[in-house]
C-alpha atoms as a PDB file:
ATOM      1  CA  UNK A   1      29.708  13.714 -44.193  1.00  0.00           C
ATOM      2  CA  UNK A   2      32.132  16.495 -44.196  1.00  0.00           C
ATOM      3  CA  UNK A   3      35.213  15.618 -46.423  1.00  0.00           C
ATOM      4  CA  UNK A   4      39.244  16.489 -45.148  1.00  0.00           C
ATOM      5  CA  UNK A   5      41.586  19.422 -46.716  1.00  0.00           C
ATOM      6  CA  UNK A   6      42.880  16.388 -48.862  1.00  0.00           C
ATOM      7  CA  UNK A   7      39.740  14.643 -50.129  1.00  0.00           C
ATOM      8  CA  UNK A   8      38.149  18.347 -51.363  1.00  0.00           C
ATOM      9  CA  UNK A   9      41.874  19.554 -52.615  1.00  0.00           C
ATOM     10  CA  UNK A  10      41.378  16.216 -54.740  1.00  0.00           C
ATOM     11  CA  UNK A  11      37.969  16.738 -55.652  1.00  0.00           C
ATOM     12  CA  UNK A  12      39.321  20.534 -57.138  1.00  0.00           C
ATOM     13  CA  UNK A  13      42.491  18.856 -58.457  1.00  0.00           C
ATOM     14  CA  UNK A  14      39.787  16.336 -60.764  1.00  0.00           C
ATOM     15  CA  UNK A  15      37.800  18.953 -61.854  1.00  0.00           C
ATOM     16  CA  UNK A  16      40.057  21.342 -62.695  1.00  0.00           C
ATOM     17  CA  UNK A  17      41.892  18.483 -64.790  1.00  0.00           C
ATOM     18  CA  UNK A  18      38.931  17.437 -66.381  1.00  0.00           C
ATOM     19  CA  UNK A  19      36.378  20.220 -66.149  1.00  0.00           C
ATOM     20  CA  UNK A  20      32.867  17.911 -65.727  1.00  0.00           C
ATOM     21  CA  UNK A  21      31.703  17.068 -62.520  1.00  0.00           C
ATOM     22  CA  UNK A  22      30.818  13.398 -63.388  1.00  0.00           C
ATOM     23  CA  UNK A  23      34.865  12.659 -64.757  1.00  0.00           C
ATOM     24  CA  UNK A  24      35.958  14.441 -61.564  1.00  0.00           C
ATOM     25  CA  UNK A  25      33.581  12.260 -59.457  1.00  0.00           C
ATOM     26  CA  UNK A  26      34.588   8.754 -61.161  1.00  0.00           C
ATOM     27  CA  UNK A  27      38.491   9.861 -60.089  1.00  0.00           C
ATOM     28  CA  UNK A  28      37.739  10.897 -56.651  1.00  0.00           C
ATOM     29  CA  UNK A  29      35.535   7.781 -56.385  1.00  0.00           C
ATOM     30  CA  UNK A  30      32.922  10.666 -54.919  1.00  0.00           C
ATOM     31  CA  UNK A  31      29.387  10.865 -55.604  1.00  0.00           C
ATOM     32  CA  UNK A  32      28.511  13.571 -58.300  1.00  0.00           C
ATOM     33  CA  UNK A  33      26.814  15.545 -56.519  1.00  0.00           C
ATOM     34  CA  UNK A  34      28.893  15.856 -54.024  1.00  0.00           C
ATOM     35  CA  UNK A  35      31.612  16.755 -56.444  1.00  0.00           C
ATOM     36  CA  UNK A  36      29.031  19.771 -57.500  1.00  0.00           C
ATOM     37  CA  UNK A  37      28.357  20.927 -53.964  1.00  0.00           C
ATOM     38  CA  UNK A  38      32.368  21.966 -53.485  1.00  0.00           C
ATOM     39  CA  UNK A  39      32.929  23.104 -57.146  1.00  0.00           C
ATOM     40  CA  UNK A  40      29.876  25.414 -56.622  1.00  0.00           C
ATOM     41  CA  UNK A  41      30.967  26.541 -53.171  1.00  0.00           C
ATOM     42  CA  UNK A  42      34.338  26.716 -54.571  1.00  0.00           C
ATOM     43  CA  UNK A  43      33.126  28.912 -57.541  1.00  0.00           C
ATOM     44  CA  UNK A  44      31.500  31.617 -55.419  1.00  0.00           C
ATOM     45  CA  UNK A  45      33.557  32.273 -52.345  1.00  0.00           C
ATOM     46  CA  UNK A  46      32.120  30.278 -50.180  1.00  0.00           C
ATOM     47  CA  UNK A  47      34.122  28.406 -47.513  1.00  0.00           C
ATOM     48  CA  UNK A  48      33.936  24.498 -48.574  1.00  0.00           C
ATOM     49  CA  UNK A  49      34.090  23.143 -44.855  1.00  0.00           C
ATOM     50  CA  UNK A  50      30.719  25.146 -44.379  1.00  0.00           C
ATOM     51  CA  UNK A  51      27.545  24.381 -45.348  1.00  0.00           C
ATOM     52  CA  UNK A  52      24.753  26.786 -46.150  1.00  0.00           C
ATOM     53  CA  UNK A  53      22.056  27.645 -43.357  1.00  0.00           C
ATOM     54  CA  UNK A  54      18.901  25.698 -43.626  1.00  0.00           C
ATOM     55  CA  UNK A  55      16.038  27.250 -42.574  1.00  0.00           C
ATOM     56  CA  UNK A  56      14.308  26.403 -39.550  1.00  0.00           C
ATOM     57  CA  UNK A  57      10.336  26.140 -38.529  1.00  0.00           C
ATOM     58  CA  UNK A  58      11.488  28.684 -35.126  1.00  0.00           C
ATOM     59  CA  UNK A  59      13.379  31.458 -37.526  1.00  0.00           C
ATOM     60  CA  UNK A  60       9.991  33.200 -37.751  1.00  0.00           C
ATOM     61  CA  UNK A  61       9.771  33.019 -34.168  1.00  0.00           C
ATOM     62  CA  UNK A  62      13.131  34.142 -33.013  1.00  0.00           C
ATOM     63  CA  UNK A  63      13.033  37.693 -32.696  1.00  0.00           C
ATOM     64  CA  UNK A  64       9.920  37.442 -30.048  1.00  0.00           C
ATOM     65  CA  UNK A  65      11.780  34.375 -28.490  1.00  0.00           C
ATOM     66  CA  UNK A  66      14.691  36.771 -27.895  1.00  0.00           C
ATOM     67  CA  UNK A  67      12.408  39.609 -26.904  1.00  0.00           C
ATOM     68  CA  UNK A  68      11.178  37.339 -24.212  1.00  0.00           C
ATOM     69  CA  UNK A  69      14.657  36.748 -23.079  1.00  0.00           C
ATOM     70  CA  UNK A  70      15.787  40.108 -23.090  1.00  0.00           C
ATOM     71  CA  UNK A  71      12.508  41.420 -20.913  1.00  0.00           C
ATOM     72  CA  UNK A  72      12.626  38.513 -18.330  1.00  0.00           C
ATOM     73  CA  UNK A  73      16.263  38.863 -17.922  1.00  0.00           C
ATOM     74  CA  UNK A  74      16.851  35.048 -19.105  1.00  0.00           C
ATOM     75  CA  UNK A  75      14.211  33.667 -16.456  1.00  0.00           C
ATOM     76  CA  UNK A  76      12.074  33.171 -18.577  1.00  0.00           C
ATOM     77  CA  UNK A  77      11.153  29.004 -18.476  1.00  0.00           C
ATOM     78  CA  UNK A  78      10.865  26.850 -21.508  1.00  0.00           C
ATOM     79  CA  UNK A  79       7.847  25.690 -21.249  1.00  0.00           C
ATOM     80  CA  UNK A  80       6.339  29.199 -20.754  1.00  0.00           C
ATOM     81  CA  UNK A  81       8.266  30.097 -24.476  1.00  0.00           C
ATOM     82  CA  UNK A  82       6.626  26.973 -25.866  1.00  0.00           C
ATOM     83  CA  UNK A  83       3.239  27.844 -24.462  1.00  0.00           C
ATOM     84  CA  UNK A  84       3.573  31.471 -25.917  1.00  0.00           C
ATOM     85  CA  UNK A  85       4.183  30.072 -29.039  1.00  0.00           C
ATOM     86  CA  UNK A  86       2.277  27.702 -29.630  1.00  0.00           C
ATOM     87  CA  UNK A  87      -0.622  30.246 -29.495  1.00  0.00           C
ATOM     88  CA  UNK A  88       1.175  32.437 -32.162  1.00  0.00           C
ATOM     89  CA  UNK A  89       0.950  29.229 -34.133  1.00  0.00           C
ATOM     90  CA  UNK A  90       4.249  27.357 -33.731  1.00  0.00           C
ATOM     91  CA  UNK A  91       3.801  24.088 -35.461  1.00  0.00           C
ATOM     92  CA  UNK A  92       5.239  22.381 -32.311  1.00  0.00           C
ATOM     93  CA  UNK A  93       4.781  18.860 -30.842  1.00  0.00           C
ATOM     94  CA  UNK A  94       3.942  18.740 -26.981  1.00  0.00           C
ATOM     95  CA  UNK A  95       6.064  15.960 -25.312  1.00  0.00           C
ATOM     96  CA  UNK A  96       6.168  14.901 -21.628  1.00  0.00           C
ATOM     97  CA  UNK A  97       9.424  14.443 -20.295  1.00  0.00           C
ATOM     98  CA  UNK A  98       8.882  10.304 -20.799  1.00  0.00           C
ATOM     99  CA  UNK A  99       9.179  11.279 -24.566  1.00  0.00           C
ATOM    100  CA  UNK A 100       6.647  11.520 -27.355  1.00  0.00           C
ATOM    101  CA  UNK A 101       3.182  10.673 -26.820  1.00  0.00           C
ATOM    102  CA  UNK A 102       1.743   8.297 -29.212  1.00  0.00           C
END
């Protein structure tokens, strides 16, 4: 859950006061880790309200998915990129459009 201006200016304001992450956590009444997360964000630059990129199974994929794209002038279908894909290796799950198959 993504904290306001005030709750992270008050998780700053309890760290810089006490300088440990678990004293600044038990006045914030925030969990310690969470505490951590912003101080460390805080600490190198980054932006508190954003969260760092995960990585995702279709990053490797992405540049061919866009090639696609880009030579098919955006007609290419879904189900054609999924197809293509999942020969490359894709990890993907085939679902109907009832949902999941069991």
């Amino acid at each position: 859950m993504t904290k306001s201006d005030r709750e992270i200016t008050e998780i700053f304001e309890a760290y810089d006061l006490t300088e440990t992450v678990w004293s600044a956590a038990a006045l914030t009444g925030h969990d310690p880790e969470t505490v951590k997360r912003y101080v460390e964000a805080r600490e190198v630059g980054r932006n508190p309200h954003e969260r760092e990129p995960r990585p995702k199974m279709i990053d490797a994929f992405l540049e061919k998915i866009e090639e696609w794209v880009e030579q098919s002038k955006a007609t290419i279908r879904a189900d054609v990129v999924h197809e293509k894909l999942a020969k490359m290796g894709y990890p993907a799950v085939q679902e109907s459009r009832q949902g999941p198959q069991a």
